[in-house]
PDB file of N, CA and C in Angstrom:
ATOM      1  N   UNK A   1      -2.966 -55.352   8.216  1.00  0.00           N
ATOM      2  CA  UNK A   1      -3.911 -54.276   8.232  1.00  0.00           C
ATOM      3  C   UNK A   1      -3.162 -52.964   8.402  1.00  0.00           C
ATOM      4  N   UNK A   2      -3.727 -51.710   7.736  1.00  0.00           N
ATOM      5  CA  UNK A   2      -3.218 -50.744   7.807  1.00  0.00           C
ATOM      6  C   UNK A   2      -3.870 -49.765   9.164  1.00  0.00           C
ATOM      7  N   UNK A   3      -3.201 -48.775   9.605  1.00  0.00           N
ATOM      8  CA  UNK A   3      -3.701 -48.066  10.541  1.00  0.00           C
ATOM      9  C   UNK A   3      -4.826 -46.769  10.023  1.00  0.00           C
ATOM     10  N   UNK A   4      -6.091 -46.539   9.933  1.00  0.00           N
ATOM     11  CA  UNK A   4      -6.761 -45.667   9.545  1.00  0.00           C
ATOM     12  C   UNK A   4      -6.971 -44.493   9.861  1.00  0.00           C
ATOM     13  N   UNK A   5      -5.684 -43.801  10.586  1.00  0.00           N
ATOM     14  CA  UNK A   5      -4.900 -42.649  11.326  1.00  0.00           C
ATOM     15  C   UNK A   5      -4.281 -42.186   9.949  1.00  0.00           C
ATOM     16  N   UNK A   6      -2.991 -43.013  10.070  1.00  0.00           N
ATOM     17  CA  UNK A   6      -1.600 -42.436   9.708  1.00  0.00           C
ATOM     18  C   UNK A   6      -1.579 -43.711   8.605  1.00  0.00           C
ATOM     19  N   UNK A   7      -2.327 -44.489   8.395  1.00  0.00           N
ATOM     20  CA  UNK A   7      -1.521 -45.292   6.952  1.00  0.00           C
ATOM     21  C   UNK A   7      -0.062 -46.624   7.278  1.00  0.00           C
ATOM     22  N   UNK A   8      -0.276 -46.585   8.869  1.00  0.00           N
ATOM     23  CA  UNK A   8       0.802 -47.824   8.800  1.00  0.00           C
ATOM     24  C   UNK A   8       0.544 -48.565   9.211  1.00  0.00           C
ATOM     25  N   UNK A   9       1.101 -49.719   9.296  1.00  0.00           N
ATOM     26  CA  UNK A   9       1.460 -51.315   8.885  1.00  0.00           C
ATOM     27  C   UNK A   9       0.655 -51.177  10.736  1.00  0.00           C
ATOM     28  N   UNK A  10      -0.381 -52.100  11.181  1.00  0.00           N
ATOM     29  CA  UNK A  10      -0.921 -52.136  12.465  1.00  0.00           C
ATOM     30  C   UNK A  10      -0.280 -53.806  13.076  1.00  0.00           C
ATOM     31  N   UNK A  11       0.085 -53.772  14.184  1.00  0.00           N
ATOM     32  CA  UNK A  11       0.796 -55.080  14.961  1.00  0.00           C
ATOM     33  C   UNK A  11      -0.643 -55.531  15.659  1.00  0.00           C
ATOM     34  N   UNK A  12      -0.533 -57.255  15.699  1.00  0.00           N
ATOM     35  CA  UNK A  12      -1.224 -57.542  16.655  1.00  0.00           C
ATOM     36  C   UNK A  12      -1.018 -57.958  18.093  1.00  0.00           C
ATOM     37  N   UNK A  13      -2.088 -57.487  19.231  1.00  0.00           N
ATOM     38  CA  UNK A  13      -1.867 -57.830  20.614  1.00  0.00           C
ATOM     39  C   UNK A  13      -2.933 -58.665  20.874  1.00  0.00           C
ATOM     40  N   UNK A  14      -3.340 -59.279  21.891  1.00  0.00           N
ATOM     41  CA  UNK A  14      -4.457 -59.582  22.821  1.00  0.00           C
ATOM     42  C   UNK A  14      -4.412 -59.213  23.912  1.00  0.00           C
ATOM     43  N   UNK A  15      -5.824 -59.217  24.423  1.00  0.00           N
ATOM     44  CA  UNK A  15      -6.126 -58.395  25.780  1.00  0.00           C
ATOM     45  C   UNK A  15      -7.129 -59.136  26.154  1.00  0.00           C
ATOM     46  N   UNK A  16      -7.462 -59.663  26.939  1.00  0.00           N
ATOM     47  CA  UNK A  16      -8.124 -60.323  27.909  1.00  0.00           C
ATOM     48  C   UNK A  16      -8.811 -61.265  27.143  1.00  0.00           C
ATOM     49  N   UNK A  17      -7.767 -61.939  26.127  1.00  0.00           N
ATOM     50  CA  UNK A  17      -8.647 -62.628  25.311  1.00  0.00           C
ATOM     51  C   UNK A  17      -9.267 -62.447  23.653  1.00  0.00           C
ATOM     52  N   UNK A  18      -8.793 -60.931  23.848  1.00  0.00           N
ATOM     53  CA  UNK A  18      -9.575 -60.099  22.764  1.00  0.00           C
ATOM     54  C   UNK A  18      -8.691 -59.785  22.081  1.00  0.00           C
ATOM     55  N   UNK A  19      -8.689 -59.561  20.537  1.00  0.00           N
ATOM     56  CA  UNK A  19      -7.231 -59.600  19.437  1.00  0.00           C
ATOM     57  C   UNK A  19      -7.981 -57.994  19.323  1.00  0.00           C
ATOM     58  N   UNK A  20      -7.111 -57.227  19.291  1.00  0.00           N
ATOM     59  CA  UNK A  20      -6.793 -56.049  18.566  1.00  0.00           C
ATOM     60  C   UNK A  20      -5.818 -56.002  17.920  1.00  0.00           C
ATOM     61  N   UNK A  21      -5.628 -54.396  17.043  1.00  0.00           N
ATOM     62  CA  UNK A  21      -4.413 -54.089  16.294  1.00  0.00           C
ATOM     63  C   UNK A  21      -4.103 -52.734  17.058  1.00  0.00           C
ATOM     64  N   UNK A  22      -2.998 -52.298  17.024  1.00  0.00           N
ATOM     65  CA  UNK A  22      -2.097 -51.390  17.533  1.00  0.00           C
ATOM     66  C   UNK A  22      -1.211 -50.996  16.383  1.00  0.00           C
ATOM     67  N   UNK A  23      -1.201 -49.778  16.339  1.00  0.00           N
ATOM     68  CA  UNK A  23      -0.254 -48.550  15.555  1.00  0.00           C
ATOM     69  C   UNK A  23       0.477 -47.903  16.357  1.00  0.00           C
ATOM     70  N   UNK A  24       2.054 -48.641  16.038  1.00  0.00           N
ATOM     71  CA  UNK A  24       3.249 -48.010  16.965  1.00  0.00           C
ATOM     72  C   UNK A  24       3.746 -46.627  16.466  1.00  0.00           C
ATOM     73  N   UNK A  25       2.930 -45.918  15.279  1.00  0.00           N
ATOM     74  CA  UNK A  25       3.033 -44.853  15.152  1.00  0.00           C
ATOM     75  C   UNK A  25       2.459 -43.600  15.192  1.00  0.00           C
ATOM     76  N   UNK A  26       1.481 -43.959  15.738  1.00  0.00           N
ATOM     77  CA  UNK A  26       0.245 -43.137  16.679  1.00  0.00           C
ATOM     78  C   UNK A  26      -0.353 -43.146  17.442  1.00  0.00           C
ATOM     79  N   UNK A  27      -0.040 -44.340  17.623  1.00  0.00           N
ATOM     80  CA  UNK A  27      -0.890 -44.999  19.301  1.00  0.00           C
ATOM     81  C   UNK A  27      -2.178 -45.570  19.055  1.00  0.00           C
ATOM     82  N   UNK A  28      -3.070 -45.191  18.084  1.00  0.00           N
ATOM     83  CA  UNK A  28      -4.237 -46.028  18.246  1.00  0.00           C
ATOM     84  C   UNK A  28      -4.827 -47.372  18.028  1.00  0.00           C
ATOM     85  N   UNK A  29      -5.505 -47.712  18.797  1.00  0.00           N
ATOM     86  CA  UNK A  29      -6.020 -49.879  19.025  1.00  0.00           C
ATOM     87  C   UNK A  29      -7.340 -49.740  18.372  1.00  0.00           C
ATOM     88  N   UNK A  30      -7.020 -50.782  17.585  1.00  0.00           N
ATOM     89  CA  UNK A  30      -8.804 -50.411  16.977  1.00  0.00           C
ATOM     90  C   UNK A  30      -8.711 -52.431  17.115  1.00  0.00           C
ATOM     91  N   UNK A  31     -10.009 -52.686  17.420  1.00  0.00           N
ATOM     92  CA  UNK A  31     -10.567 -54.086  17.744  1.00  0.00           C
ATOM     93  C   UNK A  31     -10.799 -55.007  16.451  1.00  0.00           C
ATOM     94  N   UNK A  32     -10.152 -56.103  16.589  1.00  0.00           N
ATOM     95  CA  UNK A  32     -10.452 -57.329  15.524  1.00  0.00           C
ATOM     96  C   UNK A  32     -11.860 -57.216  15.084  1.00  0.00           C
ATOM     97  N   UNK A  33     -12.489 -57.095  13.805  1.00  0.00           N
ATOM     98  CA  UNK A  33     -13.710 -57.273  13.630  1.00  0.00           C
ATOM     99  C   UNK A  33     -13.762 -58.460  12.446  1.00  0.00           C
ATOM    100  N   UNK A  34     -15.094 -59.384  12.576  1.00  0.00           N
ATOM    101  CA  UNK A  34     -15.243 -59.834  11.776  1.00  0.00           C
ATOM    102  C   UNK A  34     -14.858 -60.328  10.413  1.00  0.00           C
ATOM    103  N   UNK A  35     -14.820 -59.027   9.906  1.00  0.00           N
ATOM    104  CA  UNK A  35     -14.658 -58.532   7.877  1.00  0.00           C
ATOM    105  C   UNK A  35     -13.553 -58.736   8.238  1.00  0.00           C
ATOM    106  N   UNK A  36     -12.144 -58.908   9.251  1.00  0.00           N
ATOM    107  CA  UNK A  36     -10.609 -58.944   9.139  1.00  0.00           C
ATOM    108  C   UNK A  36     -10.561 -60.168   8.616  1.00  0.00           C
ATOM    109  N   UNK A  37      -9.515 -60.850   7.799  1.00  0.00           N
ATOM    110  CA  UNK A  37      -9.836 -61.994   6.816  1.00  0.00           C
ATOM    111  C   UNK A  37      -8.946 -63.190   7.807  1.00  0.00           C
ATOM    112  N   UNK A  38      -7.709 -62.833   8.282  1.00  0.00           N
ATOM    113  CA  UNK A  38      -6.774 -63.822   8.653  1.00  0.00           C
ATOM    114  C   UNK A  38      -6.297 -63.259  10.141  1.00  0.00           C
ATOM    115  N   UNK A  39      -6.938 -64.304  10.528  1.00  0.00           N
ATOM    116  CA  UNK A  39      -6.422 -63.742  12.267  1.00  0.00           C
ATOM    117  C   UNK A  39      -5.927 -64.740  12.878  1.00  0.00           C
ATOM    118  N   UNK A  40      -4.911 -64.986  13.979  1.00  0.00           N
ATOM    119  CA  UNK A  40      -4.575 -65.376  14.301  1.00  0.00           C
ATOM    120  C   UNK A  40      -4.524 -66.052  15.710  1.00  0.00           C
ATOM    121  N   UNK A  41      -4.253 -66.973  16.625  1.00  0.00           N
ATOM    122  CA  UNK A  41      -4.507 -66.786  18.041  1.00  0.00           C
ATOM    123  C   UNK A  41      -3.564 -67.082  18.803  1.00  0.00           C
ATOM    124  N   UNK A  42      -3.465 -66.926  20.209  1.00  0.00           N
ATOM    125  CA  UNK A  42      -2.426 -67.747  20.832  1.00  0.00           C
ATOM    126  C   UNK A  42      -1.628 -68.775  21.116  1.00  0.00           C
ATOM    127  N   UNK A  43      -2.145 -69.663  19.748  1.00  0.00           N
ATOM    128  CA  UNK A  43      -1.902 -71.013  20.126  1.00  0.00           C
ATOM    129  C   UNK A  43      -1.111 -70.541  18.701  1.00  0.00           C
ATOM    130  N   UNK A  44      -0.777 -69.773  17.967  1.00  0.00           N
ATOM    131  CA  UNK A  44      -0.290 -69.488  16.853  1.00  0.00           C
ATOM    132  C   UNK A  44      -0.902 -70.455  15.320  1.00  0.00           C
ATOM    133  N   UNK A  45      -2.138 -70.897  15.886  1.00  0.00           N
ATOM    134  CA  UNK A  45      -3.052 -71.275  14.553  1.00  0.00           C
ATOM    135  C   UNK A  45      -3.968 -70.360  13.557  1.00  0.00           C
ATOM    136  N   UNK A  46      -3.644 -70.273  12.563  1.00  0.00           N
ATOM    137  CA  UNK A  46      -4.824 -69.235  11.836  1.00  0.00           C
ATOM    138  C   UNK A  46      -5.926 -69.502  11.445  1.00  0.00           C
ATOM    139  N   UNK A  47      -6.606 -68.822  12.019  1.00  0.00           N
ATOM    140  CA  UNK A  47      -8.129 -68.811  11.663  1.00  0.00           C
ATOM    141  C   UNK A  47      -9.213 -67.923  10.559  1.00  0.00           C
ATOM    142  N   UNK A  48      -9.229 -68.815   9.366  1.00  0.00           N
ATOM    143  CA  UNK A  48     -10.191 -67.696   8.432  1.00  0.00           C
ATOM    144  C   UNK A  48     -11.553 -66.950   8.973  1.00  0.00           C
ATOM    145  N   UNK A  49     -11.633 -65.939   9.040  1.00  0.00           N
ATOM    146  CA  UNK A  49     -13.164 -65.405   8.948  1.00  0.00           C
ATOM    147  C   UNK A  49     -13.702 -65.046   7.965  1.00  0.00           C
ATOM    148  N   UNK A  50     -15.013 -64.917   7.709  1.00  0.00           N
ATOM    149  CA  UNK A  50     -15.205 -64.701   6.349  1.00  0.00           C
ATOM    150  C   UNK A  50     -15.220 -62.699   6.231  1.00  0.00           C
ATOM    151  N   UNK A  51     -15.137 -62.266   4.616  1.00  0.00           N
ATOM    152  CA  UNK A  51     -14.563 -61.335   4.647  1.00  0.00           C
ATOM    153  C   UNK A  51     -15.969 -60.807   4.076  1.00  0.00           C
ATOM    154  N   UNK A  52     -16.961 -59.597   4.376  1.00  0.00           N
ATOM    155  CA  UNK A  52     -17.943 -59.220   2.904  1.00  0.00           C
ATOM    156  C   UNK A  52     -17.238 -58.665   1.998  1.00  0.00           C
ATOM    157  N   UNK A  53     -17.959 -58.661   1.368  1.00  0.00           N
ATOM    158  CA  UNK A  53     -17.710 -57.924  -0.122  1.00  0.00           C
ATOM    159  C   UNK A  53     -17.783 -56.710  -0.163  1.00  0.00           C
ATOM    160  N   UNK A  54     -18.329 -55.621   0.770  1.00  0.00           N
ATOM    161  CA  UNK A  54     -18.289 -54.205   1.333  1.00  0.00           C
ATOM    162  C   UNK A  54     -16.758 -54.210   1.013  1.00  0.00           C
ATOM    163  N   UNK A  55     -15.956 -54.910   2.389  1.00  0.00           N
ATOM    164  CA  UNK A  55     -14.612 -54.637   2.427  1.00  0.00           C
ATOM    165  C   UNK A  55     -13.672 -54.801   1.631  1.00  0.00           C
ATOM    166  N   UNK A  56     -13.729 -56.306   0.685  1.00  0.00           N
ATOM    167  CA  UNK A  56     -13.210 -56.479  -0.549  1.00  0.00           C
ATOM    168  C   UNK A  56     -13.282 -55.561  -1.602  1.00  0.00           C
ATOM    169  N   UNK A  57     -14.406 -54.914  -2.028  1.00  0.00           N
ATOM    170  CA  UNK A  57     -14.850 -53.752  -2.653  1.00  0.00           C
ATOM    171  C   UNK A  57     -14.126 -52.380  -2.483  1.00  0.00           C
ATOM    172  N   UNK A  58     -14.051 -52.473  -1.460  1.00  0.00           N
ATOM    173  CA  UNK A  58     -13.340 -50.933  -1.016  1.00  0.00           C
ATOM    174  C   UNK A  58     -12.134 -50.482  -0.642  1.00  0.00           C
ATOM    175  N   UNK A  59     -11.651 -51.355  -0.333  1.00  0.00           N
ATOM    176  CA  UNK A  59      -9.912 -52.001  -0.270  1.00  0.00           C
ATOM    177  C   UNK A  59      -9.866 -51.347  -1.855  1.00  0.00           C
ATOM    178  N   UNK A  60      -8.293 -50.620  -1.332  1.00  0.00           N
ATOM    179  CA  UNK A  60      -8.038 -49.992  -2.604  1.00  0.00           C
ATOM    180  C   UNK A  60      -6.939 -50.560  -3.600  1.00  0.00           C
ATOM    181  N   UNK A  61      -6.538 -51.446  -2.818  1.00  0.00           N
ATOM    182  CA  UNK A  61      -4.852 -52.378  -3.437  1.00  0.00           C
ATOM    183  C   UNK A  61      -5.539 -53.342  -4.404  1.00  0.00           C
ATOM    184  N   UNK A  62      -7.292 -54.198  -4.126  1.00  0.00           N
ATOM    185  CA  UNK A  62      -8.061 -54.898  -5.239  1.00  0.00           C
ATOM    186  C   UNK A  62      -8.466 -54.357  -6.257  1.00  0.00           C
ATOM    187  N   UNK A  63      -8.078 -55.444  -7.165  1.00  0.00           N
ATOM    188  CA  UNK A  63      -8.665 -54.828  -8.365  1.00  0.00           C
ATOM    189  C   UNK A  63      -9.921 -55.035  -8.550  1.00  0.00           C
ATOM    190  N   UNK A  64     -10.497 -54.092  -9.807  1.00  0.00           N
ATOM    191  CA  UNK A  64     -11.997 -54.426 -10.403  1.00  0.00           C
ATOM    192  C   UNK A  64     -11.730 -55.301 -11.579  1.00  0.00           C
ATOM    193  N   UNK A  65     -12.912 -55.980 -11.439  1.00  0.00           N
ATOM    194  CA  UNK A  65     -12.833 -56.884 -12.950  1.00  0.00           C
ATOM    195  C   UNK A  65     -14.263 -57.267 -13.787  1.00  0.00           C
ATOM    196  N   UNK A  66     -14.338 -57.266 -14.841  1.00  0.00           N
ATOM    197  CA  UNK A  66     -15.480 -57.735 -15.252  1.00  0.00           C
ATOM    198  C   UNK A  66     -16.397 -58.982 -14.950  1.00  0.00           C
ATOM    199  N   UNK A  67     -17.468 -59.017 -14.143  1.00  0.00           N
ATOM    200  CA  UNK A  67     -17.608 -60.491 -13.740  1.00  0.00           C
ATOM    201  C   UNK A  67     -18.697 -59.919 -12.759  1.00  0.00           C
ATOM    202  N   UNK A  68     -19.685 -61.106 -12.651  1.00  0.00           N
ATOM    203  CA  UNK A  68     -21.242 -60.728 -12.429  1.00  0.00           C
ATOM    204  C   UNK A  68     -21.261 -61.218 -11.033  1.00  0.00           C
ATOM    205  N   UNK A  69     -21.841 -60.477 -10.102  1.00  0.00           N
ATOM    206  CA  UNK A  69     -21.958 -60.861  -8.839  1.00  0.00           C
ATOM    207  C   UNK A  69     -23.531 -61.881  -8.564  1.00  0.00           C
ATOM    208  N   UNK A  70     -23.528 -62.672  -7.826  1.00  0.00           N
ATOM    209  CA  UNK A  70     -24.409 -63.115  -7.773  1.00  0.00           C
ATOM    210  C   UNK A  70     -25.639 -63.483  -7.405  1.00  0.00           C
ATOM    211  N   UNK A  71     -25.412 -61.793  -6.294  1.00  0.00           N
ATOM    212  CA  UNK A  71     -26.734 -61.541  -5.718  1.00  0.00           C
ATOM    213  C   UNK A  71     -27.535 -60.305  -6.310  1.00  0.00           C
ATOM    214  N   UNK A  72     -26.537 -59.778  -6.685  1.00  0.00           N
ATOM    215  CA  UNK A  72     -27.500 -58.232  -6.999  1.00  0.00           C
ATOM    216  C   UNK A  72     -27.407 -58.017  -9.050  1.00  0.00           C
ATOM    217  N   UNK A  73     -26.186 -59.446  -9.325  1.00  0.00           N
ATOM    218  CA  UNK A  73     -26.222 -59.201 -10.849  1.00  0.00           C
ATOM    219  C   UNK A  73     -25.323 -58.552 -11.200  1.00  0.00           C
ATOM    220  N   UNK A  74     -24.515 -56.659 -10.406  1.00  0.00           N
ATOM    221  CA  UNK A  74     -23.561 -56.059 -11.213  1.00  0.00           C
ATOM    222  C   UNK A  74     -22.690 -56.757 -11.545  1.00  0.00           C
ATOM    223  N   UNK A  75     -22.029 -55.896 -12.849  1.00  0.00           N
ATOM    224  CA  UNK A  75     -21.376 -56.785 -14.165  1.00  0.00           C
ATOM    225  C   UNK A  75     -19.666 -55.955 -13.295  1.00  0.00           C
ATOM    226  N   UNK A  76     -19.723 -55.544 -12.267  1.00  0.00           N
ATOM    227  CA  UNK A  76     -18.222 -54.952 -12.078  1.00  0.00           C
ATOM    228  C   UNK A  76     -18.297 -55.574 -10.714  1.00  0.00           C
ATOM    229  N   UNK A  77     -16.617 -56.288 -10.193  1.00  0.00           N
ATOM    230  CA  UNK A  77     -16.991 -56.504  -8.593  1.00  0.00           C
ATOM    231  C   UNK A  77     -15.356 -56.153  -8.690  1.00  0.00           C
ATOM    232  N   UNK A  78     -14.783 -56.403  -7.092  1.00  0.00           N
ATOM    233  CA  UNK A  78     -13.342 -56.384  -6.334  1.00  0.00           C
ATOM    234  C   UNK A  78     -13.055 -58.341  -6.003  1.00  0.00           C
ATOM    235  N   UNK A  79     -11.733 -57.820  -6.631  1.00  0.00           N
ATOM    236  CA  UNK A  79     -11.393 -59.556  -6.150  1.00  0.00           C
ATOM    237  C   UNK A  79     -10.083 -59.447  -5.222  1.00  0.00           C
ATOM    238  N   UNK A  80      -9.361 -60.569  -4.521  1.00  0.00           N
ATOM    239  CA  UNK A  80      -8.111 -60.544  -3.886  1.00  0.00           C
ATOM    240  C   UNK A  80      -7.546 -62.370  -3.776  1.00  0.00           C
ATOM    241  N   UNK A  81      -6.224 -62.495  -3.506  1.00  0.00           N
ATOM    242  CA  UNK A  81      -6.399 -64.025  -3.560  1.00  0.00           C
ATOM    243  C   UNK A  81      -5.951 -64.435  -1.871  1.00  0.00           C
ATOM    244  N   UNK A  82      -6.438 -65.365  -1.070  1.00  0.00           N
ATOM    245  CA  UNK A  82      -6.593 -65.882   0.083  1.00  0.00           C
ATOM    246  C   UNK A  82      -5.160 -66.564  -0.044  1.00  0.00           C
ATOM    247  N   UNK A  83      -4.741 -67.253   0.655  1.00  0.00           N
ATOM    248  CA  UNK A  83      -3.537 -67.932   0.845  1.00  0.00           C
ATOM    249  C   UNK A  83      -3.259 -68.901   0.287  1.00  0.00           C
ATOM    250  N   UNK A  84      -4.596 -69.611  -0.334  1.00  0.00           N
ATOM    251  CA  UNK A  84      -4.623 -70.683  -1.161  1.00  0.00           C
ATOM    252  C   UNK A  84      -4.157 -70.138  -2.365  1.00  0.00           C
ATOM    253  N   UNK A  85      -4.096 -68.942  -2.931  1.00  0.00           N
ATOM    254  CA  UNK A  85      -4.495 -68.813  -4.266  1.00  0.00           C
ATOM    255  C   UNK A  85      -6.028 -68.592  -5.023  1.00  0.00           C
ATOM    256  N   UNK A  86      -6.781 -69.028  -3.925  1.00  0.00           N
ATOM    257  CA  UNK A  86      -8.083 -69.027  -4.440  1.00  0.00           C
ATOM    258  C   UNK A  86      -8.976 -67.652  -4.505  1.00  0.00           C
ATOM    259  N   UNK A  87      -9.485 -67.289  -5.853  1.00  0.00           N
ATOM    260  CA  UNK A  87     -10.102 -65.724  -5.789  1.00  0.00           C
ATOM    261  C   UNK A  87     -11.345 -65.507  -4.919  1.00  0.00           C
ATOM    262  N   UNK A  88     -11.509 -64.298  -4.195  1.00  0.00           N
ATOM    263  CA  UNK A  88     -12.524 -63.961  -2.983  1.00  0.00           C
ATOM    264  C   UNK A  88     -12.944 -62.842  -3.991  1.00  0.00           C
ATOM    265  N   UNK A  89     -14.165 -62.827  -4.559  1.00  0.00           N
ATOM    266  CA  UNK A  89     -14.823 -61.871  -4.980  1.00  0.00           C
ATOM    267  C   UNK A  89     -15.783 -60.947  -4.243  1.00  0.00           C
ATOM    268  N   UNK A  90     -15.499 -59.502  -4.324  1.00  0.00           N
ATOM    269  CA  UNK A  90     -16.488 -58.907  -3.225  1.00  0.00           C
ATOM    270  C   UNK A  90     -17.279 -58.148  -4.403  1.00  0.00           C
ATOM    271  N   UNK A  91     -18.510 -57.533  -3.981  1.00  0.00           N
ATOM    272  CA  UNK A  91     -19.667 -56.654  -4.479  1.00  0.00           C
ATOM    273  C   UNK A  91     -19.559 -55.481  -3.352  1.00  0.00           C
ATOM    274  N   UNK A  92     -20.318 -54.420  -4.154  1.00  0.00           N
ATOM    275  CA  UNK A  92     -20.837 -53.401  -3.647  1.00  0.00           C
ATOM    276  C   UNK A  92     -21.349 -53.297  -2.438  1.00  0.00           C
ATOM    277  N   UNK A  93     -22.144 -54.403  -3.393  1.00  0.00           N
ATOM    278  CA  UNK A  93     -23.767 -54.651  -2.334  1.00  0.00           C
ATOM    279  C   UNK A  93     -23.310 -55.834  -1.029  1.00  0.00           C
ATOM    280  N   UNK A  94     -21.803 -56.159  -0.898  1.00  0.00           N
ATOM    281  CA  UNK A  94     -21.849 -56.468   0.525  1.00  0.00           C
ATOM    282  C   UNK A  94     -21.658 -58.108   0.303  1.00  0.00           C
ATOM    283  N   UNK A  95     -22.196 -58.483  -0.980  1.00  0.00           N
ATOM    284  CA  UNK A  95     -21.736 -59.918  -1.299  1.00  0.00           C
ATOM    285  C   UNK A  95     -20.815 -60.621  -1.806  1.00  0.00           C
ATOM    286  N   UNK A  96     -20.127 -61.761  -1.041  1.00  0.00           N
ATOM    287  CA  UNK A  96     -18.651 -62.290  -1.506  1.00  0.00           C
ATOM    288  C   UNK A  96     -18.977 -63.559  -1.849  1.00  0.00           C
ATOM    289  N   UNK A  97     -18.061 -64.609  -2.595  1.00  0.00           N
ATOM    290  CA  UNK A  97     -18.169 -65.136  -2.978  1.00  0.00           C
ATOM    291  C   UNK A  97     -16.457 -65.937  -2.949  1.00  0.00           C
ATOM    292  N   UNK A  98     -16.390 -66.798  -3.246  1.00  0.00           N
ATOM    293  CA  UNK A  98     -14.867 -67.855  -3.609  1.00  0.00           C
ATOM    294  C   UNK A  98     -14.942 -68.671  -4.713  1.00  0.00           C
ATOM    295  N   UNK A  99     -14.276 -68.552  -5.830  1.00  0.00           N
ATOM    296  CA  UNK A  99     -13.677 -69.297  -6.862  1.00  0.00           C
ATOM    297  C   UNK A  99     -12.326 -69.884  -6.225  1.00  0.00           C
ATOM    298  N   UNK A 100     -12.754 -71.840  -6.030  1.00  0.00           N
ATOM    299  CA  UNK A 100     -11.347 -72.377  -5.774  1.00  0.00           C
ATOM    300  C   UNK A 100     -10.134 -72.927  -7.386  1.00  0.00           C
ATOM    301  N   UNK A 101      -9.202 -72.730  -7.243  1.00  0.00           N
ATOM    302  CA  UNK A 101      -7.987 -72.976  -7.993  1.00  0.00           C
ATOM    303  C   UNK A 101      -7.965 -74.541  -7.978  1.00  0.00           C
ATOM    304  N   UNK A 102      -8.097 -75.098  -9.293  1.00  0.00           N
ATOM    305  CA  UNK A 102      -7.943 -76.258  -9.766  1.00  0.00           C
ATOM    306  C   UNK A 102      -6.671 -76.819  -9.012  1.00  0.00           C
ATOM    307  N   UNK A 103      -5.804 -77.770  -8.743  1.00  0.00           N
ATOM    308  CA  UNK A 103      -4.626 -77.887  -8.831  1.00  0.00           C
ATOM    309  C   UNK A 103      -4.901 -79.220  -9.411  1.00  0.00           C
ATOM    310  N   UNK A 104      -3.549 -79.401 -10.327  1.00  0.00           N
ATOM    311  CA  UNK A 104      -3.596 -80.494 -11.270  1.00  0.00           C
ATOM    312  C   UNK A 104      -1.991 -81.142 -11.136  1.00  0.00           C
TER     313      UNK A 104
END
């Protein structure tokens, strides 16, 4: 995750239990939420959360692609690939979706 200050690379801590991120180049902690896709815990296991499609959408490093969302219909959405490889499609309108990767 990036820092929404200054644009850099954010480290993770915990605090009483609670995962935040920290920016060693400005100082500010902003709190694990939800929409964060890959988090991690103390036991060093990762845990998926699910991501909306708000955030997939608006993330600026995803691309757009032609391809119909499936709640609201638009013909444009944001995609990214999960660790599997597998595509996470986000919408506008807040709805995501997963296309899994064949393996053969």
């Amino acid at each position: 995750m990036l820092c929404s200050h200054c644009n850099n690379l954010l480290e993770k801590i915990t605090d009483l239990g609670k995962l935040k991120y920290f920016c060693q180049s400005c100082g500010e902690e902003f709190i694990a939420q939800g929409r964060d896709t890959l988090i991690s815990s103390d036991d060093n296991k990762i845990y998926a959360l699910s991501k909306d499609g708000k955030t997939i959408w608006h993330y600026p490093a995803n691309p757009k692609c032609f391809h119909e969302c499936k709640k609201c219909k638009s013909k444009i959405v944001a995609w990214e690939n999960d660790r599997d490889m597998n595509k996470i499609y986000g919408c506008a309108c807040g709805y995501s979706w997963k296309e899994y990767v064949s393996v053969s």
